[in-house]
Protein backbone atom coordinates (compact mmCIF):
# COMPACT_ATOMS: atom_id res chain seq x y z
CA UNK A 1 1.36 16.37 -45.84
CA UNK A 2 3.03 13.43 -45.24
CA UNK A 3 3.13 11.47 -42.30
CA UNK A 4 6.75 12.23 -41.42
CA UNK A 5 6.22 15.80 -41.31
CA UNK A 6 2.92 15.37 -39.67
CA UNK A 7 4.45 13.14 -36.76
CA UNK A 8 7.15 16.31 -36.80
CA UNK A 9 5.38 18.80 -36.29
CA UNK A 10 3.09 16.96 -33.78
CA UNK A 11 6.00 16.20 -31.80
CA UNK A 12 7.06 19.75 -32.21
CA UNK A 13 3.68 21.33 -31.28
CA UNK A 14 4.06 18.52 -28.29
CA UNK A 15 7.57 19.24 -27.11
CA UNK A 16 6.60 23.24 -26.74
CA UNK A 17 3.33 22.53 -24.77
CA UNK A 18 5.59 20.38 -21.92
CA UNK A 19 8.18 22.48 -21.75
CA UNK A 20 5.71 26.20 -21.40
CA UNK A 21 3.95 24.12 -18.89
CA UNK A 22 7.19 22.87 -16.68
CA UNK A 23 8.35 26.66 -16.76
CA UNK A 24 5.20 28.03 -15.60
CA UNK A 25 4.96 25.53 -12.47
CA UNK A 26 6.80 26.31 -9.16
CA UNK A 27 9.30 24.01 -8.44
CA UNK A 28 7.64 20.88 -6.56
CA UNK A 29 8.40 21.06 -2.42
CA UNK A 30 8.85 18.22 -0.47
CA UNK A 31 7.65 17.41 2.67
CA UNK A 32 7.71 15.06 5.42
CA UNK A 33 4.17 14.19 6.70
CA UNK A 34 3.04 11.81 9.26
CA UNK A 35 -0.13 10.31 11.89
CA UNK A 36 -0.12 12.32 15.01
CA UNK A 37 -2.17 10.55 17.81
CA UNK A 38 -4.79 12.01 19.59
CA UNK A 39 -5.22 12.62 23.19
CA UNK A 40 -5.35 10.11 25.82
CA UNK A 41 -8.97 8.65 25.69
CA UNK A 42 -9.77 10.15 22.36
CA UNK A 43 -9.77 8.11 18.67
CA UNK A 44 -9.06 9.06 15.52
CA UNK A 45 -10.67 8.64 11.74
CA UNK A 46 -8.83 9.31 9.12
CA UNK A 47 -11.03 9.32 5.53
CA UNK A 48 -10.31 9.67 2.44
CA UNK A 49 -12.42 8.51 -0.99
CA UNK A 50 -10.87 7.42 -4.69
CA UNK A 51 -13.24 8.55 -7.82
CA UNK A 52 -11.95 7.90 -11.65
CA UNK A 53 -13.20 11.02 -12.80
CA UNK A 54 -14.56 13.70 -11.55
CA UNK A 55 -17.56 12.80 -11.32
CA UNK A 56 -17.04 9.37 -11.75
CA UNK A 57 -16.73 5.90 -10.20
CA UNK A 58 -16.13 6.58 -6.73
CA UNK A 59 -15.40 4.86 -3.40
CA UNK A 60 -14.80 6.23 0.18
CA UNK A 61 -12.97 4.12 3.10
CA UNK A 62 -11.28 4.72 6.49
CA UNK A 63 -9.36 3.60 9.60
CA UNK A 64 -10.29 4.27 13.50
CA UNK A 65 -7.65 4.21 15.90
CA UNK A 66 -7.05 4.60 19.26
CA UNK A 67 -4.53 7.22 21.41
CA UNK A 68 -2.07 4.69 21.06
CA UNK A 69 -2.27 4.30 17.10
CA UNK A 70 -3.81 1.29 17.42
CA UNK A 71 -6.36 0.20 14.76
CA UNK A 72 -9.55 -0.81 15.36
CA UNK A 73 -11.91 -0.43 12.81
CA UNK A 74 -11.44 -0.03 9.02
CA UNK A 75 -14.44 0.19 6.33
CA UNK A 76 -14.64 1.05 2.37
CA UNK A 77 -17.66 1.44 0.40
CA UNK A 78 -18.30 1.91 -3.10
CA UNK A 79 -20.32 5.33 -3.61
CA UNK A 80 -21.44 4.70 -7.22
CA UNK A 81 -20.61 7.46 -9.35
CA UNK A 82 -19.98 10.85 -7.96
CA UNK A 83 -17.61 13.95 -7.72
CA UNK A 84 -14.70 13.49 -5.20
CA UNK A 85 -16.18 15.98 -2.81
CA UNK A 86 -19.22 13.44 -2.89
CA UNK A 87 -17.18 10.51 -1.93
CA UNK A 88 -14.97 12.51 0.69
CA UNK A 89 -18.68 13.37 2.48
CA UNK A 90 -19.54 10.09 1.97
CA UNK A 91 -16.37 8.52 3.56
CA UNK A 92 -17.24 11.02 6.85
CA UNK A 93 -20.54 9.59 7.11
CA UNK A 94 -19.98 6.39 6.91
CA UNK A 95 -16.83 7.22 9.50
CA UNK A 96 -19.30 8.71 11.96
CA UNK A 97 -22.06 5.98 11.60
CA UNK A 98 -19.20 3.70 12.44
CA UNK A 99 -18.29 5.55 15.29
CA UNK A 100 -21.47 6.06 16.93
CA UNK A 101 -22.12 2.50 16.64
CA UNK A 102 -19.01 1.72 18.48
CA UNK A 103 -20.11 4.87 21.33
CA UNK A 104 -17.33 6.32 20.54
CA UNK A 105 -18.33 9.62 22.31
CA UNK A 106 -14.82 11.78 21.67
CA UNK A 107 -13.43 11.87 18.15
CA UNK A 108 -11.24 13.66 16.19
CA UNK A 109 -11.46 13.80 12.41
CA UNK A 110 -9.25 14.16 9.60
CA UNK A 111 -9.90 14.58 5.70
CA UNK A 112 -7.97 15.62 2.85
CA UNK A 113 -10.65 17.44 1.51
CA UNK A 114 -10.49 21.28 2.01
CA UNK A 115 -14.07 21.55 0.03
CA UNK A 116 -16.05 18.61 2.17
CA UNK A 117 -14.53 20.66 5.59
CA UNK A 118 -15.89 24.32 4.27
CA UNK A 119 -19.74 22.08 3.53
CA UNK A 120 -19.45 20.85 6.79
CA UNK A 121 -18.86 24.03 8.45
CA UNK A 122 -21.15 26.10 6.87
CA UNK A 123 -23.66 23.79 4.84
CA UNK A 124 -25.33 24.91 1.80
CA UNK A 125 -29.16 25.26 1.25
CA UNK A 126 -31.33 22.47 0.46
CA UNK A 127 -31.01 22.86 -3.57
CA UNK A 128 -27.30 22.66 -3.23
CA UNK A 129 -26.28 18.97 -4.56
CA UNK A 130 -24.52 18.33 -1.37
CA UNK A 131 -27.27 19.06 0.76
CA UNK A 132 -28.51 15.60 1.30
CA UNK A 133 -25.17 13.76 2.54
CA UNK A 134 -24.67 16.94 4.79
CA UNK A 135 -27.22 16.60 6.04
CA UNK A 136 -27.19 13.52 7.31
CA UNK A 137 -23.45 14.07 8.43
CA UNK A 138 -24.21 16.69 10.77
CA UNK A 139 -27.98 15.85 12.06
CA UNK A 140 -27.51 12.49 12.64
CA UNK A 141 -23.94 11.39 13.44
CA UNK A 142 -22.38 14.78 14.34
CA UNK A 143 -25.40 15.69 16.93
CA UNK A 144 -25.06 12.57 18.73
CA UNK A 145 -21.65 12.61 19.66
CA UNK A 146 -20.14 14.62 22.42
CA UNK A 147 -16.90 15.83 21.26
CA UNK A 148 -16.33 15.82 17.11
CA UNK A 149 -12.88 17.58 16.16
CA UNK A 150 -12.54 18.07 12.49
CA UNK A 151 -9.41 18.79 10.52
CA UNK A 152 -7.69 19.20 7.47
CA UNK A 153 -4.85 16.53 6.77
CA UNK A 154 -2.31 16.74 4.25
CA UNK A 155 -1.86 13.31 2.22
C-alpha cells in the first residue's frame, strides 16, 4: 500500500471515529457558576488538586476566605504522584491543617470531587488505598473543629 492510500484511509478510519463520537454525546449545556459566601462569622475553603495522569504527577492547593469574600490564606503543595482522588484528599487535608492552625473553629468546605466527598462520608477499611489520608482528614483536623460543612462545588 502506498502511503497516499494509507494516509486515506487513516484519515477515513479517523473522520468516522469523530463524527460516531460527536453524535453519541448530548449536546454540551452551559452554565453560569459562581462563589457564594458563607454566613456571617463563618470561612470558606475552596480545594481543588491538578494530576497529569491519572495516577500521575499531582498537586493540590486552595484559598480561605472570609464571609465577606475576602482572602486570607492560600496554599499549594505538590503531592508526588497519585490519582486525582488522592490529590483532591490531599488538598482537604492540607485545607483543614491550615485551618486549625489559624482556630478557625466554623468552616464550610467545598470540593469538586464527588469521589473524595463519598470517602469522607463513609470511609473505607484500612486496606482501602485511601485509608491513610482519610484518616488523617477526619481524626485529626475534622475532630478538632467545631462546625465542618462539606460540599460539592461545580467548577
Amino acid at each position: 500500500m502506498d502511503k497516499v492510500t494509507f494516509l486515506s484511509r487513516l484519515s477515513s478510519e479517523y473522520y468516522k471515529t469523530i463524527t460516531r463520537q460527536s453524535q453519541r454525546s448530548a449536546p454540551r449545556q452551559e452554565r453560569l457558576i459562581s462563589w457564594t459566601r458563607p454566613p456571617a462569622g463563618i470561612f470558606k475553603l475552596n480545594t481543588d488538586d491538578a494530576s497529569l495522569g491519572n495516577p500521575g504527577c499531582s498537586g493540590a492547593g486552595g484559598v480561605i476566605r472570609d464571609s465577606q469574600g475576602q482572602w486570607l490564606w492560600g496554599f499549594a503543595k505538590g503531592v508526588s504522584t497519585s490519582t486525582s482522588v488522592v490529590a483532591e484528599l490531599w488538598g482537604l487535608i492540607l485545607g483543614l491543617e491550615l485551618t486549625w492552625s489559624c482556630s478557625y473553629q466554623e468552616v464550610h468546605v467545598e470540593l469538586d470531587s464527588s469521589l473524595a466527598l463519598l470517602l469522607v462520608g463513609h470511609p473505607p477499611d484500612r486496606d482501602h488505598p485511601h485509608a491513610a489520608p482519610l484518616r488523617a482528614c477526619i481524626d485529626v483536623y475534622m475532630d478538632d473543629c467545631k462546625d465542618i460543612a462539606l460540599s460539592r462545588c461545580i467548577r
